[in-house]
C-alpha atoms as a PDB file:
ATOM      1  CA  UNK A   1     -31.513 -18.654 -72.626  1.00  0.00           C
ATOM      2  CA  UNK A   2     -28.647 -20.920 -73.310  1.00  0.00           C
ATOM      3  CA  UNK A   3     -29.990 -23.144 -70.003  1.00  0.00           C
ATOM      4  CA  UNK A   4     -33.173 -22.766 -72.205  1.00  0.00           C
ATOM      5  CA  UNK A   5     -31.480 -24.368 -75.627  1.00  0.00           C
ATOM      6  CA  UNK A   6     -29.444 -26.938 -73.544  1.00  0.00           C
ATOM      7  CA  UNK A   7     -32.739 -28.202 -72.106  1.00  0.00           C
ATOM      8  CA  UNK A   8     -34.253 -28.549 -76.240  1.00  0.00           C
ATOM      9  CA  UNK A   9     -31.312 -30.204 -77.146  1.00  0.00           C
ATOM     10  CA  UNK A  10     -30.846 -32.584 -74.450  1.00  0.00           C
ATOM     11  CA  UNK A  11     -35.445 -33.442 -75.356  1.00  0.00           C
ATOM     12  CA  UNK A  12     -34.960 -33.693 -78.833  1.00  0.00           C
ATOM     13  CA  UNK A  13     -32.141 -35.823 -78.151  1.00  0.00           C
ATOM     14  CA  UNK A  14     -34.122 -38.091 -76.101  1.00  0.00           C
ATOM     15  CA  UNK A  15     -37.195 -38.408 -78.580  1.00  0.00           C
ATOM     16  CA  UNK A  16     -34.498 -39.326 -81.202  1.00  0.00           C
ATOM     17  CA  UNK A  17     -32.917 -42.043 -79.615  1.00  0.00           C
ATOM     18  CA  UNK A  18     -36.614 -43.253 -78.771  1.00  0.00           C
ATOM     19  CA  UNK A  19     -36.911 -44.325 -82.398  1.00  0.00           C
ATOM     20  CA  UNK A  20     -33.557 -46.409 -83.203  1.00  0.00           C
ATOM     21  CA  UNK A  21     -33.496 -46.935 -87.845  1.00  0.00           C
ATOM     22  CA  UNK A  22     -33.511 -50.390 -88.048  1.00  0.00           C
ATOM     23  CA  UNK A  23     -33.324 -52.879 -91.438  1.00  0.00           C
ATOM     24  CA  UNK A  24     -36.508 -54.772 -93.158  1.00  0.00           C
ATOM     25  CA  UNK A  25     -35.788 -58.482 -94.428  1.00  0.00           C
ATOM     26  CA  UNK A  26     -36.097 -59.508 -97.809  1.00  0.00           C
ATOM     27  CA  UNK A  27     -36.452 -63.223 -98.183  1.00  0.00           C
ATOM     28  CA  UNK A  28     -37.242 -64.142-101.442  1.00  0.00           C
ATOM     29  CA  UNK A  29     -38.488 -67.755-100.761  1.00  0.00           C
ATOM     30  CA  UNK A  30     -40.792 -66.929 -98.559  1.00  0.00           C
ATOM     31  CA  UNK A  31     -42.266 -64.089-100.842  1.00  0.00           C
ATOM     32  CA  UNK A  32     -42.258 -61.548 -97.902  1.00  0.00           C
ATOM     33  CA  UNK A  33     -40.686 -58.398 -95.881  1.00  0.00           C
ATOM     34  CA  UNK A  34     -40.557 -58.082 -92.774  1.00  0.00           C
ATOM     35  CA  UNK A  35     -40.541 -54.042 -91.486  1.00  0.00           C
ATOM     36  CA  UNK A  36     -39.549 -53.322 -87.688  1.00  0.00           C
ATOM     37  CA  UNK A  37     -42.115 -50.948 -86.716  1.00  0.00           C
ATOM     38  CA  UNK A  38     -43.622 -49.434 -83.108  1.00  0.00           C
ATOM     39  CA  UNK A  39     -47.059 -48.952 -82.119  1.00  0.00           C
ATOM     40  CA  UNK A  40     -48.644 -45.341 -82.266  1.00  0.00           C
ATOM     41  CA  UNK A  41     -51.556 -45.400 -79.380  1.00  0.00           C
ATOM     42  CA  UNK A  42     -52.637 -42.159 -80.949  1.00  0.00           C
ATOM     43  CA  UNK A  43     -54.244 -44.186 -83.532  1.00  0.00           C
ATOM     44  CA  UNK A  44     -55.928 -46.894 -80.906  1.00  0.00           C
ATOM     45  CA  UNK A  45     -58.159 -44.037 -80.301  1.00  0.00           C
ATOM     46  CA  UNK A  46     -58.343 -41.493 -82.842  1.00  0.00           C
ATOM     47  CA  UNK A  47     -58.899 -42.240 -87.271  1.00  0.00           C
ATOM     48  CA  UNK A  48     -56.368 -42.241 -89.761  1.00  0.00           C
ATOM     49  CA  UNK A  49     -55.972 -43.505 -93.146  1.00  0.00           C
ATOM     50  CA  UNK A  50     -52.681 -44.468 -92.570  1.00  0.00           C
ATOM     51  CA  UNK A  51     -51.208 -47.907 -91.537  1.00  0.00           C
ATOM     52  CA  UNK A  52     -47.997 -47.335 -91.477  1.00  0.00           C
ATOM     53  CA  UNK A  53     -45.889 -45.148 -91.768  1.00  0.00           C
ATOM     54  CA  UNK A  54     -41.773 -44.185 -91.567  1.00  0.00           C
ATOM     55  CA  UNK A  55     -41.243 -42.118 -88.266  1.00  0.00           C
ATOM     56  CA  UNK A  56     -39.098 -39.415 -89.931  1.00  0.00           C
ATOM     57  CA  UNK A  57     -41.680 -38.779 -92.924  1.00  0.00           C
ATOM     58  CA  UNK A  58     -43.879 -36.201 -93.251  1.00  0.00           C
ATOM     59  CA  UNK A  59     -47.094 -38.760 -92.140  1.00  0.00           C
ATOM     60  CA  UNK A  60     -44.815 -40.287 -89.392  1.00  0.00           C
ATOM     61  CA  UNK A  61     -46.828 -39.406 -86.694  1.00  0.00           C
ATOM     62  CA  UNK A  62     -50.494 -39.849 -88.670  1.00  0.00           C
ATOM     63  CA  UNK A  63     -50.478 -43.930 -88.283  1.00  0.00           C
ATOM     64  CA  UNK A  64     -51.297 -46.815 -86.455  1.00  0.00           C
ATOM     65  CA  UNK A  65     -47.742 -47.580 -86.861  1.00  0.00           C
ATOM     66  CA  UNK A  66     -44.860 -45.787 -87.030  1.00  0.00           C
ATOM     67  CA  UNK A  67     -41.755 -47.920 -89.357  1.00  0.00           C
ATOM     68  CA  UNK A  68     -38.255 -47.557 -88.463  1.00  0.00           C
ATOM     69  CA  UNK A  69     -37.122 -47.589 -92.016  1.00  0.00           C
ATOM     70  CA  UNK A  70     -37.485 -45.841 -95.292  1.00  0.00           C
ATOM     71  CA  UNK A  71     -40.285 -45.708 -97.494  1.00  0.00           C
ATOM     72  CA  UNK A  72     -37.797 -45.949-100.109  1.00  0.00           C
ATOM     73  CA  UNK A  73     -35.883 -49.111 -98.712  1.00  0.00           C
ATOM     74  CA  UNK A  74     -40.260 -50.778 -99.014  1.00  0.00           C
ATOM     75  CA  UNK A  75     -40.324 -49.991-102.719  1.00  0.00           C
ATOM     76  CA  UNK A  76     -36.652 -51.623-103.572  1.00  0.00           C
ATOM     77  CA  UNK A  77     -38.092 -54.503-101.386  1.00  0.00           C
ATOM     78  CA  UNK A  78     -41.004 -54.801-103.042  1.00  0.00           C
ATOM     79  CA  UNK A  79     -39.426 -54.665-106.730  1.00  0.00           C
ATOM     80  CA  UNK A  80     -36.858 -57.580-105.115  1.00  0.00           C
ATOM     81  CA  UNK A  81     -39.791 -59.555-105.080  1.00  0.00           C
ATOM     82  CA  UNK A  82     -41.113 -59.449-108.107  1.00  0.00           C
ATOM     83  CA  UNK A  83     -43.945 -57.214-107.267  1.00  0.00           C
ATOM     84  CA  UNK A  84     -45.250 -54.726-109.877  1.00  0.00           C
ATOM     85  CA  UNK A  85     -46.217 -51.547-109.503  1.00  0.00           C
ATOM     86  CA  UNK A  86     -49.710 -50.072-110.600  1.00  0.00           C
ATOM     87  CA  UNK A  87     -48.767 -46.256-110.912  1.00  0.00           C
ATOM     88  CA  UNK A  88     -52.377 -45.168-111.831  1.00  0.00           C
ATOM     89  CA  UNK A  89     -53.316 -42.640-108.919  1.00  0.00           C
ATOM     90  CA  UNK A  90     -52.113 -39.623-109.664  1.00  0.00           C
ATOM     91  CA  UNK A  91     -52.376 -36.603-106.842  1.00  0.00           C
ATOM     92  CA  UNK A  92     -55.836 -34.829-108.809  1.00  0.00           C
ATOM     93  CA  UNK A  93     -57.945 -38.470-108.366  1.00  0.00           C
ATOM     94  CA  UNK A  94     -57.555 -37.475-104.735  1.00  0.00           C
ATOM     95  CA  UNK A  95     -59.962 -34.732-105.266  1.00  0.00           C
ATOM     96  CA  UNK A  96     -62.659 -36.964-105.933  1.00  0.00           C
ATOM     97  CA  UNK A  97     -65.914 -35.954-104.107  1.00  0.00           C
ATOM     98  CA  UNK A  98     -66.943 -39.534-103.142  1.00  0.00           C
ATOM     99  CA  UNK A  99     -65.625 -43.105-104.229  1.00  0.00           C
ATOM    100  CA  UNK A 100     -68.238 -43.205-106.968  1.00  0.00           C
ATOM    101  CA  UNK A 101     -66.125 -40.792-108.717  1.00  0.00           C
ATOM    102  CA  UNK A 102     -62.343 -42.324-107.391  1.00  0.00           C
ATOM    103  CA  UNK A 103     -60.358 -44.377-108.780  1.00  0.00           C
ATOM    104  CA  UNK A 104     -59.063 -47.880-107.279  1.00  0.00           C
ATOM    105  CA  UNK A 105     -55.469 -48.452-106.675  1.00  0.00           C
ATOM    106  CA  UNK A 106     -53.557 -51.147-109.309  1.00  0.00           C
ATOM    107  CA  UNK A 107     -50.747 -53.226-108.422  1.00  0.00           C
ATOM    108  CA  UNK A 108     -49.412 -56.381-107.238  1.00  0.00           C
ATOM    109  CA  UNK A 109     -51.770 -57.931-104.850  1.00  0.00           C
ATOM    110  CA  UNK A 110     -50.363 -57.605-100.887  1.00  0.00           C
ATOM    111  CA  UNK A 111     -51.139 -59.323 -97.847  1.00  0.00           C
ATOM    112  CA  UNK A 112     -50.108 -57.919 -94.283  1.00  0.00           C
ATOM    113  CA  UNK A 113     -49.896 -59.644 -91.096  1.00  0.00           C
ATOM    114  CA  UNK A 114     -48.183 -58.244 -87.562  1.00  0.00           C
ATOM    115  CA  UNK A 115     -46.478 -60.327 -84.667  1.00  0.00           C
ATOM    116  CA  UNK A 116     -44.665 -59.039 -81.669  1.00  0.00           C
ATOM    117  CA  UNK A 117     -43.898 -60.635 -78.091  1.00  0.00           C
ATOM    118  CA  UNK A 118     -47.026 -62.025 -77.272  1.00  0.00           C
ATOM    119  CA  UNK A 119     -49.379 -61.960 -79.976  1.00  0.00           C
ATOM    120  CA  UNK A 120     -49.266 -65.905 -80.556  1.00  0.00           C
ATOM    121  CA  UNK A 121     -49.125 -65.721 -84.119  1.00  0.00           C
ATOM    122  CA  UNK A 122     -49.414 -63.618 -87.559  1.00  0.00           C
ATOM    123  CA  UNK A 123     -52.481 -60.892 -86.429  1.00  0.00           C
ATOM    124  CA  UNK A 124     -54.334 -60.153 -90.111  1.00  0.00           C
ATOM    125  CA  UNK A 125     -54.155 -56.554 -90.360  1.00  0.00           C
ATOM    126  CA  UNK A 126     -58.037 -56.791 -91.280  1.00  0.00           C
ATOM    127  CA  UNK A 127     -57.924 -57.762 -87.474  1.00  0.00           C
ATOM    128  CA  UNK A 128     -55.445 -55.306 -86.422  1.00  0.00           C
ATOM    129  CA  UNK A 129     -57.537 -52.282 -87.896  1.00  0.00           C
ATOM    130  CA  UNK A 130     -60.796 -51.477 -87.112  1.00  0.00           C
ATOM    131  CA  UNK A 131     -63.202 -50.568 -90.348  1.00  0.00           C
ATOM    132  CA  UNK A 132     -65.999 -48.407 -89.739  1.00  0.00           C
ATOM    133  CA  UNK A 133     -68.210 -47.573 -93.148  1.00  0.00           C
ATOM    134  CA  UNK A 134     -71.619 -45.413 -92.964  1.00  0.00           C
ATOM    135  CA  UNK A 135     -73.640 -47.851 -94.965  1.00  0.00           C
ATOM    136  CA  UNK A 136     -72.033 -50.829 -92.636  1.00  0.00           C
ATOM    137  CA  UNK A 137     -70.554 -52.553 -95.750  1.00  0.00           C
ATOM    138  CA  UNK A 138     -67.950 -54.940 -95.214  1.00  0.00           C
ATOM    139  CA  UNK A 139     -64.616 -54.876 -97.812  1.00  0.00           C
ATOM    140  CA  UNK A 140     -61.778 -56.470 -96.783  1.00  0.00           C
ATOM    141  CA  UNK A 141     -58.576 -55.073 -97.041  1.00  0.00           C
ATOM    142  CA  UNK A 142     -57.175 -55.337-100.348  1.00  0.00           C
ATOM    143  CA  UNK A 143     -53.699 -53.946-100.899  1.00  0.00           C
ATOM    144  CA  UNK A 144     -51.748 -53.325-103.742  1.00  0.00           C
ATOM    145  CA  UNK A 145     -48.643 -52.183-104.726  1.00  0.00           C
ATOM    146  CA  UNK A 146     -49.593 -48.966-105.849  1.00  0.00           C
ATOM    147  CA  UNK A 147     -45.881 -47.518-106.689  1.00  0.00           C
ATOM    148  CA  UNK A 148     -45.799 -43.546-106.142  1.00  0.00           C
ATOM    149  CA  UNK A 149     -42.069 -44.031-106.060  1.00  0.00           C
ATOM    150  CA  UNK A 150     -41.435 -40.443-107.703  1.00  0.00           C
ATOM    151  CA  UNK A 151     -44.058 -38.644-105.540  1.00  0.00           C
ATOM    152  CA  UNK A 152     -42.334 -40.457-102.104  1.00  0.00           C
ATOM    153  CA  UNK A 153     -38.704 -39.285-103.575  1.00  0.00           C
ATOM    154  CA  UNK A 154     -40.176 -35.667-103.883  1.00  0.00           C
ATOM    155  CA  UNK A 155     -42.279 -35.377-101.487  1.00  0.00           C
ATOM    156  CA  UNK A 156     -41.126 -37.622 -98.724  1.00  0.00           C
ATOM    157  CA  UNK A 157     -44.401 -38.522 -97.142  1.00  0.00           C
ATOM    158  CA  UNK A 158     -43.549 -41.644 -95.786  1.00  0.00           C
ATOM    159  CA  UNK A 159     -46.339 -43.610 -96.240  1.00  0.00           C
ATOM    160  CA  UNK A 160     -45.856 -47.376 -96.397  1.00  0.00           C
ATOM    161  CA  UNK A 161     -49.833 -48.635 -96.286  1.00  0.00           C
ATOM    162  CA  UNK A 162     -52.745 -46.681 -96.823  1.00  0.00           C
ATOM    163  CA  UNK A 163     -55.886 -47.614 -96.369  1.00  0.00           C
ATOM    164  CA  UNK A 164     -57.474 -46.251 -98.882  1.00  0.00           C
ATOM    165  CA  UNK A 165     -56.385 -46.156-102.567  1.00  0.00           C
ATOM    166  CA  UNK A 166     -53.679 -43.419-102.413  1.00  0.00           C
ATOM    167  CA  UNK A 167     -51.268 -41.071-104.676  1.00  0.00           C
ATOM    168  CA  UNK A 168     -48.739 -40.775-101.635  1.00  0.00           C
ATOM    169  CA  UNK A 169     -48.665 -44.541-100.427  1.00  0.00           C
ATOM    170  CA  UNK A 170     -46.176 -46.878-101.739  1.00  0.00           C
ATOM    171  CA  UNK A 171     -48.805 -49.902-101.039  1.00  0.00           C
ATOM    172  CA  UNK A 172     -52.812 -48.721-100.807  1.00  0.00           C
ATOM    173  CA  UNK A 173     -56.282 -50.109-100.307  1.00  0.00           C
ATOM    174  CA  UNK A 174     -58.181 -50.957-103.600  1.00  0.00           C
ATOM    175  CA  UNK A 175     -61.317 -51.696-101.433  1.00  0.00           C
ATOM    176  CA  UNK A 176     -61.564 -48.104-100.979  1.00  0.00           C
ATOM    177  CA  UNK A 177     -61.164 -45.682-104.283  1.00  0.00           C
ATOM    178  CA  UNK A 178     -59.895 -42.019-104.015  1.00  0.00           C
ATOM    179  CA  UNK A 179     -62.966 -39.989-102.707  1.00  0.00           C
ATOM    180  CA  UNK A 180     -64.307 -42.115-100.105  1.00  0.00           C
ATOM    181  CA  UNK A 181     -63.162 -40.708 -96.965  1.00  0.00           C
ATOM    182  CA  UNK A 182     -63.503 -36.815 -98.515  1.00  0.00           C
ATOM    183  CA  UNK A 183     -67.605 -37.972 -98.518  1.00  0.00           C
ATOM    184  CA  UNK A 184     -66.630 -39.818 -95.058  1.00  0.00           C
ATOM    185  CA  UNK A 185     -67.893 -42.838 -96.035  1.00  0.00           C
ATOM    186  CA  UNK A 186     -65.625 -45.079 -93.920  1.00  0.00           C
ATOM    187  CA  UNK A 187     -63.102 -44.046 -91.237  1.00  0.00           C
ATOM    188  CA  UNK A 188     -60.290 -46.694 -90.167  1.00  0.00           C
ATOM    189  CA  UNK A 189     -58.126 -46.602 -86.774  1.00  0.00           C
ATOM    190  CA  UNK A 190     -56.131 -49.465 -84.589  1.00  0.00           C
ATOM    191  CA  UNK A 191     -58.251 -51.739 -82.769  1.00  0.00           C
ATOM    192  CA  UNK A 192     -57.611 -51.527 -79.157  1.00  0.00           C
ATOM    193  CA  UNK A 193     -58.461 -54.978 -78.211  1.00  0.00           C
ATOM    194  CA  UNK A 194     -55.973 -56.776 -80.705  1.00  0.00           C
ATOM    195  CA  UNK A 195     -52.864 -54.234 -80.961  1.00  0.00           C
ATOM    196  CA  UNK A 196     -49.858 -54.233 -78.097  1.00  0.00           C
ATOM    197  CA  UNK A 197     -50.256 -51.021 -75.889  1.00  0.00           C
ATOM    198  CA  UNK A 198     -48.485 -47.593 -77.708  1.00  0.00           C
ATOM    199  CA  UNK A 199     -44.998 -47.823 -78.568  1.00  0.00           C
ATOM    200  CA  UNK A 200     -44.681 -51.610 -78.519  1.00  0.00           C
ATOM    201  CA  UNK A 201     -42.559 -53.042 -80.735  1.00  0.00           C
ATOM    202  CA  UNK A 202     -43.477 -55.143 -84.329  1.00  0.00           C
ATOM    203  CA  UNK A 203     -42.638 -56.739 -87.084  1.00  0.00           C
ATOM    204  CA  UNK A 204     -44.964 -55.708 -90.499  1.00  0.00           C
ATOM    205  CA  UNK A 205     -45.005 -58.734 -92.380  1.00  0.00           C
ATOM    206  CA  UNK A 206     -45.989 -58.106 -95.885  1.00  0.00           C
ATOM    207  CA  UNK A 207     -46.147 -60.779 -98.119  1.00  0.00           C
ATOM    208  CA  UNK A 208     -46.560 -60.586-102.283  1.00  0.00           C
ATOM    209  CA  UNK A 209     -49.083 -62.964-103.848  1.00  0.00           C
ATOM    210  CA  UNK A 210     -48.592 -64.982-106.660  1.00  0.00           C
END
């Protein structure tokens, strides 16, 4: 038994050094944050609404991405930068039956791009996430600084970007209201063919326009 425990100890001690907390940038001029994240291969192959996410949340290991900071640390970056919370989905508009009856995120508007060792450039996350909607409409990723800053404190979800409009997410999707993926009208996961291979390093650029 105690060879048993030693064994668990010395594993979880292994995963947790796998996922070192690092610091986002702030840089005011620039309008942007940059969040040091990792790849989740999971999520090359399998849906999720969620973008990213921080790695010791509760929604950690449901994203495309896992961050290696705090939720938390996102908001106070965001509100650094001037950006403005909307704070109008609340957790009953998630009950909606479909997105005719949802409600679309408010907010600051967002825009995300991704770069790490090799990928020549700022990767779009429209590029970097692969969109798949049963009437084949095409909405672009719109994100906004949604806010949810008491439900993140309470809760601890750990939900950076959603891709849908979200009450847990501290930045969501206003393409797609509350409802639409309970009537599974659209389904979202990372696209193979653009993102690094699972657990790849990245840097999360999000930037706030004005």
């Amino acid at each position: 038994m105690k060879k048993f425990l030693l064994v668990m100890a010395v594993l979880c001690a292994l995963v947790s050094a796998s996922f070192a907390e690092e610091s986002l940038i702030v840089d005011k001029e620039k309008g942007e944050i940059i969040i040091p994240a990792e790849v989740n291969g999971k999520y090359l192959v399998s849906p999720t609404k969620h973008a990213l996410s921080y790695y010791k949340g509760g929604n950690g290991e449901k994203s495309i991405m896992r961050a290696l900071v705090s939720e938390i640390d996102y908001y106070n970056a965001l509100t650094e930068l001037g950006a403005v919370p909307g704070n109008n989905i609340k957790p009953e508009d998630m009950k909606a039956r479909n997105s005719s009856e949802g409600k679309s995120t408010e907010g600051s508007k967002l825009t995300v791009f991704l770069t790490w060792e090799g990928s020549n450039g700022e990767i779009p996350l429209d590029d970097a996430v692969i969109t798949t909607v049963a009437n084949g409409e095409v909405r672009p990723i719109d994100l906004r600084f949604t806010g949810n800053l008491d439900f993140a404190m309470r809760s601890h979800p750990g939900c950076f970007i959603c891709l849908d409009s979200c009450a847990a997410g501290i930045s969501t999707n206003a393409a797609w209201p509350t409802g639409a993926m309970n009537n599974k009208e659209v389904s979202f996961k990372g696209n193979v063919k653009i993102l690094p291979p699972d657990g790849t390093k990245v840097n999360v650029i999000v930037r706030l326009v004005k």
